[in-house]
Protein backbone atom coordinates (compact mmCIF):
# COMPACT_ATOMS: atom_id res chain seq x y z
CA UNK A 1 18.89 -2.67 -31.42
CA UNK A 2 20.63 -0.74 -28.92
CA UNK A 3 18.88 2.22 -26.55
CA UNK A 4 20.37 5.19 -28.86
CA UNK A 5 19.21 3.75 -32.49
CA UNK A 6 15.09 2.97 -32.06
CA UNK A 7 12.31 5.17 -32.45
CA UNK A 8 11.66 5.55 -28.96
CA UNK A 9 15.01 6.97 -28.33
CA UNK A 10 13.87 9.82 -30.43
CA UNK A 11 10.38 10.78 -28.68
CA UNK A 12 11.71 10.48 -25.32
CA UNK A 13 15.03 12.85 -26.25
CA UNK A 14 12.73 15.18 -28.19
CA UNK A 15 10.59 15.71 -25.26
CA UNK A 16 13.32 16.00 -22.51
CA UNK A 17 15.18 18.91 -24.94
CA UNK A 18 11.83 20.48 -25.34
CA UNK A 19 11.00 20.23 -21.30
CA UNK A 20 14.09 21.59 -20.50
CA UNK A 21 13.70 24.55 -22.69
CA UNK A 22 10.35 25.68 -21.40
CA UNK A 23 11.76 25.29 -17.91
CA UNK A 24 14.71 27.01 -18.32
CA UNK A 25 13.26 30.33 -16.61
CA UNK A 26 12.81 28.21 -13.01
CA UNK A 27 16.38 27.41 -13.76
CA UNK A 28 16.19 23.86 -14.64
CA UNK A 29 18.84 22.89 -16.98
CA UNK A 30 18.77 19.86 -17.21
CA UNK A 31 16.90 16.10 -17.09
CA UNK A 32 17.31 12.66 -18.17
CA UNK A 33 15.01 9.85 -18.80
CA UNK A 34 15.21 5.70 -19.11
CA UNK A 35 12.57 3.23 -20.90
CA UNK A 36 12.45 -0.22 -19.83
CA UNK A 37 10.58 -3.09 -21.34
CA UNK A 38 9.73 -5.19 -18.15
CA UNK A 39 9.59 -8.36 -20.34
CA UNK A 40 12.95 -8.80 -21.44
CA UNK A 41 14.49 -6.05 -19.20
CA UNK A 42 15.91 -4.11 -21.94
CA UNK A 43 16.38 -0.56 -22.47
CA UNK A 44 14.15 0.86 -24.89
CA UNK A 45 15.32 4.19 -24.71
CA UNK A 46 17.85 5.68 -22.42
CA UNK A 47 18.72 9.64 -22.69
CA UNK A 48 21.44 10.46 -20.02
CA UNK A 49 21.17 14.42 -20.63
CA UNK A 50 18.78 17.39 -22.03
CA UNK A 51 21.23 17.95 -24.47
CA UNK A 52 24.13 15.99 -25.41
CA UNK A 53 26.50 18.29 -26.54
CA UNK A 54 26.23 20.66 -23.99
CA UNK A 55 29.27 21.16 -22.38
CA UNK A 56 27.71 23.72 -19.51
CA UNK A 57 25.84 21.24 -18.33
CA UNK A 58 28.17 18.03 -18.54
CA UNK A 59 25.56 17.01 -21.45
CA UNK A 60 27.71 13.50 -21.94
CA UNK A 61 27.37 11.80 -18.74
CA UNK A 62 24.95 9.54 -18.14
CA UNK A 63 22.94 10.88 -16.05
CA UNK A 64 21.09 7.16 -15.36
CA UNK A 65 24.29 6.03 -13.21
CA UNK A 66 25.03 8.54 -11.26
CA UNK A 67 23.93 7.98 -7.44
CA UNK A 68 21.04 10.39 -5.75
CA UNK A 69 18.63 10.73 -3.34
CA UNK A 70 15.68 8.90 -4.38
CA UNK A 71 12.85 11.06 -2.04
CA UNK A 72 9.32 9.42 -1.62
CA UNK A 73 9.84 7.05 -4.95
CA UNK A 74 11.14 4.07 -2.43
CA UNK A 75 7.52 4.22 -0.64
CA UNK A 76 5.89 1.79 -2.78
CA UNK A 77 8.42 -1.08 -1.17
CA UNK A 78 7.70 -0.60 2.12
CA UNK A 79 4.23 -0.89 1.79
CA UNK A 80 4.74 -4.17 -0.90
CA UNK A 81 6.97 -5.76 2.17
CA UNK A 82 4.11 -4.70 4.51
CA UNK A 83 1.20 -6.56 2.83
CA UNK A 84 3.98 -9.73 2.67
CA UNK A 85 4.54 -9.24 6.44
CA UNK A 86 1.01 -9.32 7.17
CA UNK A 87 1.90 -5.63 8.34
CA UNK A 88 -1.30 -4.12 6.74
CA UNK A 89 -3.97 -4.08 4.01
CA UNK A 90 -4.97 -0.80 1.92
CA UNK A 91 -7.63 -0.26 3.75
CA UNK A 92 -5.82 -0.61 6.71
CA UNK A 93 -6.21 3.19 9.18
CA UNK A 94 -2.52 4.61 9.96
CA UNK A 95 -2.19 7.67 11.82
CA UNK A 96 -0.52 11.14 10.64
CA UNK A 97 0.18 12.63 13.58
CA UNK A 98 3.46 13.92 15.32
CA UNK A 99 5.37 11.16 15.96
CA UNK A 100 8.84 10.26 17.43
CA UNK A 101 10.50 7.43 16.60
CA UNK A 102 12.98 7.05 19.57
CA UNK A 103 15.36 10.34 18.49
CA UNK A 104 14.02 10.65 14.49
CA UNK A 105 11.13 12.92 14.56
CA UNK A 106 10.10 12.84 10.74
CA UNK A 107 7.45 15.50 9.35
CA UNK A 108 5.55 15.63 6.18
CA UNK A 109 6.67 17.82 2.99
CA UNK A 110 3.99 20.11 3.54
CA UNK A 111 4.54 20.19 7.29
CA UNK A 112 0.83 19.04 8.16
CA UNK A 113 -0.87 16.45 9.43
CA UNK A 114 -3.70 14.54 7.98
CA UNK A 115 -5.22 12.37 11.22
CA UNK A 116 -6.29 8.99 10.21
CA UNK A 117 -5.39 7.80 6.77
CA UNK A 118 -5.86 4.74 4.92
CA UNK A 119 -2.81 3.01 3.58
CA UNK A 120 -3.82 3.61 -0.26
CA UNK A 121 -4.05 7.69 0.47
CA UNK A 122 -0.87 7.50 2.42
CA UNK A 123 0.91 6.39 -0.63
CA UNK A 124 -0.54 8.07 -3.05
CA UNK A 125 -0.26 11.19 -1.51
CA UNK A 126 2.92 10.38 0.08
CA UNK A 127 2.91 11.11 3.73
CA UNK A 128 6.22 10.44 5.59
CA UNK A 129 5.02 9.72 8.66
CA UNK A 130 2.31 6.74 8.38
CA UNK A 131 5.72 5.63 5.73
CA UNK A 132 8.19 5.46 8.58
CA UNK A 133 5.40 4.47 10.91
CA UNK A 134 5.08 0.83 8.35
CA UNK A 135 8.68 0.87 7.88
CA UNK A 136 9.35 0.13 11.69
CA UNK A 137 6.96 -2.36 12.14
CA UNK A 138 8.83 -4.32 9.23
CA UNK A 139 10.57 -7.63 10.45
CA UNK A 140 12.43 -9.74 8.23
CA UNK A 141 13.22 -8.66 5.91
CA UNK A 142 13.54 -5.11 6.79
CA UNK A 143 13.73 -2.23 4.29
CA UNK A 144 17.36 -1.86 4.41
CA UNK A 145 17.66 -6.36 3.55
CA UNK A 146 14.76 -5.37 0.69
CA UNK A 147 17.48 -3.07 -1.30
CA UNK A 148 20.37 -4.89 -0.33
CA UNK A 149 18.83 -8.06 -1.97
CA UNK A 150 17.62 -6.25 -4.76
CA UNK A 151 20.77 -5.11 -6.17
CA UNK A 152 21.18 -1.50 -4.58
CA UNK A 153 24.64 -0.84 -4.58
CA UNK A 154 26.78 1.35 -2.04
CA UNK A 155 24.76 1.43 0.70
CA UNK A 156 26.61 2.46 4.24
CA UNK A 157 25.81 -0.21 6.81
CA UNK A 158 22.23 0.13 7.78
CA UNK A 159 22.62 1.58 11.54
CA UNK A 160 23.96 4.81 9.03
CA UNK A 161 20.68 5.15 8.31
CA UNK A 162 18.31 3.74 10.81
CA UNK A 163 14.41 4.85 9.43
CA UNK A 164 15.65 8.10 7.10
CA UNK A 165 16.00 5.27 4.77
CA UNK A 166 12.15 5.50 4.52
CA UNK A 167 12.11 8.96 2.93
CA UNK A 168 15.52 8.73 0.51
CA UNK A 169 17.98 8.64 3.14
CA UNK A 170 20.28 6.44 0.47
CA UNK A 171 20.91 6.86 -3.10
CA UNK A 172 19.85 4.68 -5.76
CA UNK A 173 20.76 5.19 -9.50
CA UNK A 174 18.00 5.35 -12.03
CA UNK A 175 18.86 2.44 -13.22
CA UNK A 176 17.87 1.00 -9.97
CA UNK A 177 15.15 2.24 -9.78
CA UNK A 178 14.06 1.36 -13.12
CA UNK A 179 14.57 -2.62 -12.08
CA UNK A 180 12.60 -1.84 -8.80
CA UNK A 181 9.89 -0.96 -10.52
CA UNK A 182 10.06 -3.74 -13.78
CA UNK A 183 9.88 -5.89 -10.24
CA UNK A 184 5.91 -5.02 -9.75
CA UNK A 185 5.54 -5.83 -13.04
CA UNK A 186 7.18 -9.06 -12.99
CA UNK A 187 5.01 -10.45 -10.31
CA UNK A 188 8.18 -9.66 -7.35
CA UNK A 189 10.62 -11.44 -9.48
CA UNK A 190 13.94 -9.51 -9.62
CA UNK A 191 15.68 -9.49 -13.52
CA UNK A 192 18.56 -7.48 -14.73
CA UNK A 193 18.64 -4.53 -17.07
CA UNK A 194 19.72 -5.28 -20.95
CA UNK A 195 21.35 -2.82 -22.69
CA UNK A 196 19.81 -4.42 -25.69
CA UNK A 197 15.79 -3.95 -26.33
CA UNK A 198 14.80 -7.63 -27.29
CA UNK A 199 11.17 -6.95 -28.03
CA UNK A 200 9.65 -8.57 -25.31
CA UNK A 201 11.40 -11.74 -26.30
CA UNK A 202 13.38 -12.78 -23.14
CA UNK A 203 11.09 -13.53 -20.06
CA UNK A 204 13.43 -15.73 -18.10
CA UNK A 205 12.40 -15.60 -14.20
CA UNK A 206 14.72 -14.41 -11.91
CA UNK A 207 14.44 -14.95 -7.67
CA UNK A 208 11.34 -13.55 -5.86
CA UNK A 209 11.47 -10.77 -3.70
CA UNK A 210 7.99 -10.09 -3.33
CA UNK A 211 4.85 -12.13 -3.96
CA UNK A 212 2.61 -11.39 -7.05
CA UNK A 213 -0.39 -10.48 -4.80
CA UNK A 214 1.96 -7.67 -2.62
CA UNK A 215 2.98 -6.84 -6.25
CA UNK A 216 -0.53 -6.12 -7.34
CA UNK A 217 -1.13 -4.23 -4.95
CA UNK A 218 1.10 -1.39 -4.98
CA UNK A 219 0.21 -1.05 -8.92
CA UNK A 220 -3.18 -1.39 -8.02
CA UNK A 221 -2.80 1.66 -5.42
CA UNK A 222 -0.58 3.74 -7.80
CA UNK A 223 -2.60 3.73 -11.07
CA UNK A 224 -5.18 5.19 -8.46
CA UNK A 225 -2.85 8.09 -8.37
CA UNK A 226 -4.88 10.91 -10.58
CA UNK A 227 -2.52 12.67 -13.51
CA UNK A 228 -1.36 15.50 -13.33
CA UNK A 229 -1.88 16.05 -17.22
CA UNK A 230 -5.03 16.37 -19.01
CA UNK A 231 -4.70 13.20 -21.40
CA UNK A 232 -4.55 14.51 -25.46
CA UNK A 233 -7.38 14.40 -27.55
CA UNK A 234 -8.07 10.92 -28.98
CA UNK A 235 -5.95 9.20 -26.01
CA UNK A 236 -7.51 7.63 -23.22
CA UNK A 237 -8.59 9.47 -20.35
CA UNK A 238 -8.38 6.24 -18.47
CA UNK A 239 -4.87 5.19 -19.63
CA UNK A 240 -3.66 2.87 -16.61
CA UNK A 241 -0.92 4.41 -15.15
CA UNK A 242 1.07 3.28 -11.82
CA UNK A 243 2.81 6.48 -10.73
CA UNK A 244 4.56 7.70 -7.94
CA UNK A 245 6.80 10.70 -7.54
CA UNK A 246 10.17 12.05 -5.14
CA UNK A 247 12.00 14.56 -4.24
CA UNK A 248 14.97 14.76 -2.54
CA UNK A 249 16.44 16.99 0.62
CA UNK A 250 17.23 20.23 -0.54
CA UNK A 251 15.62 20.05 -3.61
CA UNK A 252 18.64 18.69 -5.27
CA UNK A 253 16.50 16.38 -7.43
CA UNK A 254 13.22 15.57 -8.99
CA UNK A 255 11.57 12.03 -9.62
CA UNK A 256 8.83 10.45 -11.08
CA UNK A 257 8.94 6.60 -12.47
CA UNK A 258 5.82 5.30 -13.76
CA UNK A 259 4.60 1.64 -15.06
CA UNK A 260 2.51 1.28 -17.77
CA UNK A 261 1.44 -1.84 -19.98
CA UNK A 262 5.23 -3.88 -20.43
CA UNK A 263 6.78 -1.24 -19.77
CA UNK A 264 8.48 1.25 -16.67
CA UNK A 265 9.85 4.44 -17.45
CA UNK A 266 11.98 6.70 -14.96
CA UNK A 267 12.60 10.73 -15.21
CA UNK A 268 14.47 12.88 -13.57
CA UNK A 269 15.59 16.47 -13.40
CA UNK A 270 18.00 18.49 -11.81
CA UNK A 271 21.58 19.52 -11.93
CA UNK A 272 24.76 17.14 -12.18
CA UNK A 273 26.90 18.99 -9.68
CA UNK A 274 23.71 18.91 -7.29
CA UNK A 275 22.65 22.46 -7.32
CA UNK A 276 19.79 23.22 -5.31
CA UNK A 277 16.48 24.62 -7.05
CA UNK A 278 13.16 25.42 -4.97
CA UNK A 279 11.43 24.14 -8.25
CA UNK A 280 13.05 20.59 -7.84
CA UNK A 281 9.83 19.28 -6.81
CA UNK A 282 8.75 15.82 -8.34
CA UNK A 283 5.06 16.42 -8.67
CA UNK A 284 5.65 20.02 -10.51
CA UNK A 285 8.41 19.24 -13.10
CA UNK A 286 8.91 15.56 -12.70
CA UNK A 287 5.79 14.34 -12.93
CA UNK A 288 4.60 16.24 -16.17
CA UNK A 289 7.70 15.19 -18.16
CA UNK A 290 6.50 11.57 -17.42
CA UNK A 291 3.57 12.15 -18.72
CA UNK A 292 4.54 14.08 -21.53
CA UNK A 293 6.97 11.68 -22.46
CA UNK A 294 4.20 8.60 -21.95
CA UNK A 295 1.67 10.35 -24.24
CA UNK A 296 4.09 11.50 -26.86
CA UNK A 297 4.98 7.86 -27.10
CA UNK A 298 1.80 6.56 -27.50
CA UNK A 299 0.50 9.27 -29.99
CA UNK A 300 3.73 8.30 -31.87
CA UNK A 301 2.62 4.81 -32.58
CA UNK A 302 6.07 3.40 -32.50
CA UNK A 303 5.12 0.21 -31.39
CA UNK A 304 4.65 -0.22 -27.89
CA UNK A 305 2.56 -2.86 -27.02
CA UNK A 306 -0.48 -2.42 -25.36
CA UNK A 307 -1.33 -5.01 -21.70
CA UNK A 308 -4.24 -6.56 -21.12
CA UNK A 309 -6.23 -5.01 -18.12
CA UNK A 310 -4.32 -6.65 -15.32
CA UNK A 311 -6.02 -9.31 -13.08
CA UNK A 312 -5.66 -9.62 -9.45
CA UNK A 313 -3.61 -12.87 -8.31
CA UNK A 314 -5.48 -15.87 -7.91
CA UNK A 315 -5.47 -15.91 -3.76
CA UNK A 316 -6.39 -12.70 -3.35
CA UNK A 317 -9.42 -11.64 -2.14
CA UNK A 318 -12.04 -9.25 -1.48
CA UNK A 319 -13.67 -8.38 2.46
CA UNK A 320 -15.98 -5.46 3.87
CA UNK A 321 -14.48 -2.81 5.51
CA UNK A 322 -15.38 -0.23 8.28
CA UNK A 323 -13.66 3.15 6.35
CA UNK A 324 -12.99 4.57 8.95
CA UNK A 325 -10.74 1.78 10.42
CA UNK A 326 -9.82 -0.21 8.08
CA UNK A 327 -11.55 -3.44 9.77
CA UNK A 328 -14.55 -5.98 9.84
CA UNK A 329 -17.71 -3.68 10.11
CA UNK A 330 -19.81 -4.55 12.65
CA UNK A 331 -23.71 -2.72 12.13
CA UNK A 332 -22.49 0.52 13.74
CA UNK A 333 -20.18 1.10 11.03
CA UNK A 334 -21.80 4.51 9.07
CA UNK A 335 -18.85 3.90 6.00
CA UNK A 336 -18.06 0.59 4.39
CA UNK A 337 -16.51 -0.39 1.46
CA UNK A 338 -14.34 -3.00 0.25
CA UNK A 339 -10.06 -4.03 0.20
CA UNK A 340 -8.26 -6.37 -0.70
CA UNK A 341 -5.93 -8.98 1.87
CA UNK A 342 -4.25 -12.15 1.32
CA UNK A 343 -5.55 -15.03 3.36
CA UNK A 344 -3.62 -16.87 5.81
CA UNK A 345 -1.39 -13.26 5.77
CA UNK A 346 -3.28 -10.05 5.52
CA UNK A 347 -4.06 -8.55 9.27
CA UNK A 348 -7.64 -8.25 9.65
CA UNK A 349 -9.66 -7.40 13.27
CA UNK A 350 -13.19 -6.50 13.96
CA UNK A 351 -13.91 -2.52 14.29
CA UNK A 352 -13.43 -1.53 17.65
CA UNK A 353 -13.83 2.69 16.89
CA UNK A 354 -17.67 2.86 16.87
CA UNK A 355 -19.60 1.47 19.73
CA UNK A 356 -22.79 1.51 21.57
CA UNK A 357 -24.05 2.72 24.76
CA UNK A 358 -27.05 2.95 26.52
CA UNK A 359 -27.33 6.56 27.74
CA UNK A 360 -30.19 9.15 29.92
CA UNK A 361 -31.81 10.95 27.11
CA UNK A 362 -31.40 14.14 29.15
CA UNK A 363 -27.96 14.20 30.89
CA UNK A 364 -26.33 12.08 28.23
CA UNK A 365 -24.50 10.05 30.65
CA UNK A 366 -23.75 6.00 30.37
CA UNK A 367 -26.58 3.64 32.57
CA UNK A 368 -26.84 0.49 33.70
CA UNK A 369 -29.61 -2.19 32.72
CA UNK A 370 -32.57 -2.56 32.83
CA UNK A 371 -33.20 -0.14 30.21
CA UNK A 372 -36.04 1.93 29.85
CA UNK A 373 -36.95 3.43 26.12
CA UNK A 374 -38.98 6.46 27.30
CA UNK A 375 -35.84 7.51 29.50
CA UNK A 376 -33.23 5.60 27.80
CA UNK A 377 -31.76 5.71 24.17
CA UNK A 378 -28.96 3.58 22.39
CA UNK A 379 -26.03 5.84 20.77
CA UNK A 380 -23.15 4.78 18.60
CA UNK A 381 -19.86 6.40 20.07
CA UNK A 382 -16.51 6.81 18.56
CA UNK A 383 -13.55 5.91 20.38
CA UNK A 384 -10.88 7.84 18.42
CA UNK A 385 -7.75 7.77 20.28
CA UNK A 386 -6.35 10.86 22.20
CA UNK A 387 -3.86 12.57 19.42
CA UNK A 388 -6.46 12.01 16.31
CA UNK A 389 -9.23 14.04 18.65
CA UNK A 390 -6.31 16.47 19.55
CA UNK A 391 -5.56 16.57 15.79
CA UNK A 392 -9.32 16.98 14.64
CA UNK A 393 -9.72 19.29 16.92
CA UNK A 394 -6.73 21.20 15.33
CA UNK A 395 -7.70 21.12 11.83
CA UNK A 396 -11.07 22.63 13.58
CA UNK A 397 -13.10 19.31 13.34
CA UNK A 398 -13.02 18.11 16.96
CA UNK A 399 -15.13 14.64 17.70
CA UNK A 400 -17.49 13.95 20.34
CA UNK A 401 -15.64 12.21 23.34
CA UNK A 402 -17.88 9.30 24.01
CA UNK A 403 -19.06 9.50 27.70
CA UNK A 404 -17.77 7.57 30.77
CA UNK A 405 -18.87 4.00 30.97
CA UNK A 406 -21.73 2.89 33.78
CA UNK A 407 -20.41 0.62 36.41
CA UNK A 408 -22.68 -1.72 36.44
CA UNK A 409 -20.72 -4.89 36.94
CA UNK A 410 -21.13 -8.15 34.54
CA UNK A 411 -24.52 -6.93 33.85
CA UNK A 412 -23.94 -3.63 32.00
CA UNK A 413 -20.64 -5.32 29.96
CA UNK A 414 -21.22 -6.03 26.54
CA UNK A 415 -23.68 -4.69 23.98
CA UNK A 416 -27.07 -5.26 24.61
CA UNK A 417 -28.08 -9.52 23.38
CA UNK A 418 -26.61 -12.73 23.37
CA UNK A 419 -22.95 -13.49 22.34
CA UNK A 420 -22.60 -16.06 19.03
CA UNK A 421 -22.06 -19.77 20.58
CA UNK A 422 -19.48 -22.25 18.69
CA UNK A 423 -21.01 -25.47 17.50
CA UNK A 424 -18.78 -26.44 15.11
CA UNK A 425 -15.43 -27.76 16.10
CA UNK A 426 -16.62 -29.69 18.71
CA UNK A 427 -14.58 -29.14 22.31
CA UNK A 428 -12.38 -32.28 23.44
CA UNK A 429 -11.97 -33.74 20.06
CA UNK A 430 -8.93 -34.21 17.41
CA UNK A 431 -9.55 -33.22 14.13
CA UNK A 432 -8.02 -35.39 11.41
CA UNK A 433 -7.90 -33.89 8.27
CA UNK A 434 -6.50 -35.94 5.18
CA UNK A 435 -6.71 -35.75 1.37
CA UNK A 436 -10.03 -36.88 0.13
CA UNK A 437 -10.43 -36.91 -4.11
CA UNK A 438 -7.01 -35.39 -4.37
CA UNK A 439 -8.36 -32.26 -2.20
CA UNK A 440 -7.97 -31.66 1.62
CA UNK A 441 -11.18 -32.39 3.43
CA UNK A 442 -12.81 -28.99 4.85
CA UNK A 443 -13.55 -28.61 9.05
CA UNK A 444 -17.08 -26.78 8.61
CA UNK A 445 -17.00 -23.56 11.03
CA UNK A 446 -20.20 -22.99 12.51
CA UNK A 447 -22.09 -21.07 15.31
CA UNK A 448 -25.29 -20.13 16.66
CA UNK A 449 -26.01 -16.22 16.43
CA UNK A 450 -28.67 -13.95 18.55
CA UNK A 451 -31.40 -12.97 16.08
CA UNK A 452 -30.50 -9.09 15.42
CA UNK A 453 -26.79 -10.78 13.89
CA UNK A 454 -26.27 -11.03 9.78
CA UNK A 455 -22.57 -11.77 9.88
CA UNK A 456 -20.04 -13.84 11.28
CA UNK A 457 -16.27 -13.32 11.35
CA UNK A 458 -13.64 -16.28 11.55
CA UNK A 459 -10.28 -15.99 12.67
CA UNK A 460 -7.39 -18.92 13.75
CA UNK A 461 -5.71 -16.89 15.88
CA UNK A 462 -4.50 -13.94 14.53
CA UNK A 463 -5.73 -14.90 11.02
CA UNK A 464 -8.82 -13.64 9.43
CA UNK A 465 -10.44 -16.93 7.51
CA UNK A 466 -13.40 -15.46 6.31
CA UNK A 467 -17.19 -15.00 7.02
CA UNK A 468 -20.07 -16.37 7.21
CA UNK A 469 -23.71 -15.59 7.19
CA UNK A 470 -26.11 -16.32 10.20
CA UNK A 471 -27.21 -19.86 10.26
CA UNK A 472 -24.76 -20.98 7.27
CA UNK A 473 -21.11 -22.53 8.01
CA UNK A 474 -17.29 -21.81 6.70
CA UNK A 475 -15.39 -24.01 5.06
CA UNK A 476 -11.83 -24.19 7.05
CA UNK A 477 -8.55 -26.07 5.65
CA UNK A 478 -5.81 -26.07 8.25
CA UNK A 479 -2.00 -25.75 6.26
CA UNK A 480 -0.50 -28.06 8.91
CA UNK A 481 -1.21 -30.03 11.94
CA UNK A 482 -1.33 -28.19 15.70
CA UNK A 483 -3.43 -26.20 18.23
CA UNK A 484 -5.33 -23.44 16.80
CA UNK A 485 -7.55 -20.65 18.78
CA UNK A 486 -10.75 -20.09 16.86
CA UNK A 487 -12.81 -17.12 17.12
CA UNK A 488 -15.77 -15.93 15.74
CA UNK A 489 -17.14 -12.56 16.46
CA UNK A 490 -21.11 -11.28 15.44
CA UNK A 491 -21.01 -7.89 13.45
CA UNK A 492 -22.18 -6.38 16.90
CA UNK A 493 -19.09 -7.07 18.49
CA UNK A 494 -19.72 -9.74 20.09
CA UNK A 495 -17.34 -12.92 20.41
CA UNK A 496 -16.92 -16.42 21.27
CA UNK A 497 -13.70 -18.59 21.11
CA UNK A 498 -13.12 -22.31 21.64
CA UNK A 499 -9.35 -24.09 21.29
CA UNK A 500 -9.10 -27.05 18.48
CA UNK A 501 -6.48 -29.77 17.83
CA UNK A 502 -5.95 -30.88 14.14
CA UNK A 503 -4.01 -33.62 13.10
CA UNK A 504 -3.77 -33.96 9.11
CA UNK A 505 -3.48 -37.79 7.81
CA UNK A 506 -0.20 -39.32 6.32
């Protein structure tokens, strides 16, 4: 069965005609639309034009090859090559603010600026900045290696582009970005398009370009992405949806791709010879056509097989979070709530923002110990760097700048109590770690805590391990041999760190 001949064909060309129609009085003439089955890769439906055998608008070309400015719909990538990278998690805290990166100066569509934003809000609401802001802390591969390797064709060399390649500097055809997207539903694995729908027969694997857990992610951020459509009667109002939308420079063109059970589908609209239209916007045209298009095909009962609720990789896991910075809370968090990160990868610190300071009740200024309650009171500060206070300030929200820390030498330091004491590695000693009943033996983390402490954080370095409550142990099983820094850190703040050497038997 070929794209042109099935039923789908049918609903998606019926509702791109009718679109186009209703639209006609903002000018828009014209839209196409491509249905992939992520299983096999083949086309399910593909409609290169509104109409066919209009001549005024070039009705036969395929509009799914031609090259164009994708806009925002390349996002999702750089944040999937981010949570590889060890870049970020979605709850990690990014800042939209004015920012310069060396001579690009990118701003947001609606020329605003939002502060501090989590990762999940940045892409589903698509800011540019916190985007470009990932984008350059990308390593290998970068962006520009991402598209390359994942079949995007006629790209200039990438210092052409340097970070505008973030926000649709290149073009992609929708083709393209139809197998970028059957990608995150393939668990990263990269497949071809078929011109031939197989039914879901084919699943050959093709080479990874991202991992199933960065995968997950992205979908699991998108379908949080509210639609723009009420859903029909006697549909689900909780159809899962992963969604994102673009729009390119000059409002030349108008995207929106979505995945949905097997199955991605890409729209766009605008004009073949690239005429401009101020109501080329994705998330005003685009968007409802997808949705149009996804509910007419599922009222239609043609045969589109419904996923299973999709389950979270294996290794991933869940962690408390301080909202407000995307980091381990310690007890002067106010906001917590929970992400997602990959161990061994995901980039996870203790909250620094709020902290606590011993203050005169009266003049509100920092003292020293000894402390004394009837003239002295504890108060949680936060430390919000310089531009977000200058940008709450501007959206008429301005923070309380914490006040100027006592000097009081050693003494007046740290947080009121006793820093957590490692017992567990011992100092001086090699660790030999070997296979015991076909699984690697665990090195049991463990520390003493002050008595006001609940939690304790792990980390190997860099890398968060996990946590533990006061008075219990982790379970710790080094990848490979060497000298690792271990930290733990109380959910005041508070740290101690000791240096281990593990050897692994043959």
């Amino acid at each position: 069965m070929t794209a042109h001949d099935g039923p789908e064909y049918a609903i998606v060309e019926g509702q791109l005609h009718a679109f186009v129609q209703e639209q006609q009085i903002k000018g828009i003439r014209n839209a196409a639309a491509l249905l992939v089955d992520t299983r096999d890769m083949g086309i399910r439906a593909l409609v290169g034009s509104a109409n066919f055998f209009d001549a005024a608008i070039a009705g036969q070309v395929n509009g799914t090859l031609g090259k164009r400015s994708p806009g925002s719909t390349l996002k999702p990538f750089i944040y999937a090559l981010a949570f590889d990278q060890g870049v970020v998690i979605p709850a990690t805290v990014l800042r939209d603010v004015p920012t310069a990166f060396g001579p690009y100066t990118p701003e947001n569509f609606d020329s605003r600026f939002e502060g501090p934003i989590t990762v999940t809000d940045a892409l589903i609401r698509s800011r540019n900045i916190p985007a470009v802001d990932v984008a350059a802390r990308l390593h290998h591969p970068s962006f520009y290696d991402f598209l390359r390797a994942a079949g995007i064709t006629g790209l200039a060399p990438e210092s052409h582009y340097g970070l505008a390649l973030v926000l649709g500097g290149g073009e992609v055809t929708m083709q393209e970005l139809a197998t970028l997207y059957a990608l995150l539903n393939n668990d990263g694995r990269l497949r071809p398009l078929s011109l031939l729908a197989k039914n879901g027969t084919d699943q050959s694997a093709g080479p990874r370009l991202l991992s199933p857990e960065a995968s997950y992610l992205v979908l699991d951020i998108l379908r949080q992405n509210p639609s723009p459509l009420v859903a029909p009667t006697g549909q689900a109002r909780d159809l899962p949806v992963a969604w994102k939308t673009g729009t390119s420079s000059g409002f030349r063109d108008a995207w929106s791709v979505a995945v949905f059970d097997h199955y991605v589908l890409v729209v766009w609209v605008g004009n073949f010879d690239g005429t401009a239209n101020p109501a080329l916007i994705g998330a005003e045209v685009a968007a409802p056509l997808l949705f149009r298009t996804i509910y007419a095909l599922r009222a239609s009962g043609v045969g589109l097989e419904r996923a299973a609720t999709p389950m979270p990789p294996p290794r991933l896991r869940r962690v408390d979070v301080c909202l407000s910075s995307g980091a381990l809370p310690t007890v002067w968090c106010p906001r917590r709530g929970k992400s997602w990160f990959i161990p061994g990868v995901s980039p996870i610190a203790v909250d620094s923002v709020y902290r606590p300071i011993w203050v005169d009740r009266r003049s509100g200024r920092a003292v020293c110990p000894p402390y004394d309650p009837r003239r002295h009171e504890l108060r949680v500060y936060a430390y919000w760097p310089s531009e977000l206070r200058q940008v709450f300030a501007q959206a008429g929200i301005p923070r309380a700048r914490p006040p100027a820390p006592a000097v009081c030498g050693s003494a007046g330091a740290a947080v009121d109590g006793s820093a957590p004491q490692i017992r567990s590695p011992l100092r001086g000693l090699t660790y030999l770690l070997g296979p015991t009943g076909g699984e690697q033996t665990p090195l049991h983390l463990s520390a003493d805590a002050d008595g006001d402490v609940a939690r304790l954080y792990w980390f190997a370095g860099s890398t968060y391990l996990g946590q533990s409550a006061s008075g219990q142990s982790l379970e710790w099983r080094p990848q490979r041999p060497g000298t690792y820094r271990l930290r733990v850190v109380d959910d005041r703040g508070r740290a101690d760190s000791r240096t281990v050497q593990v050897a692994l038997r043959p």
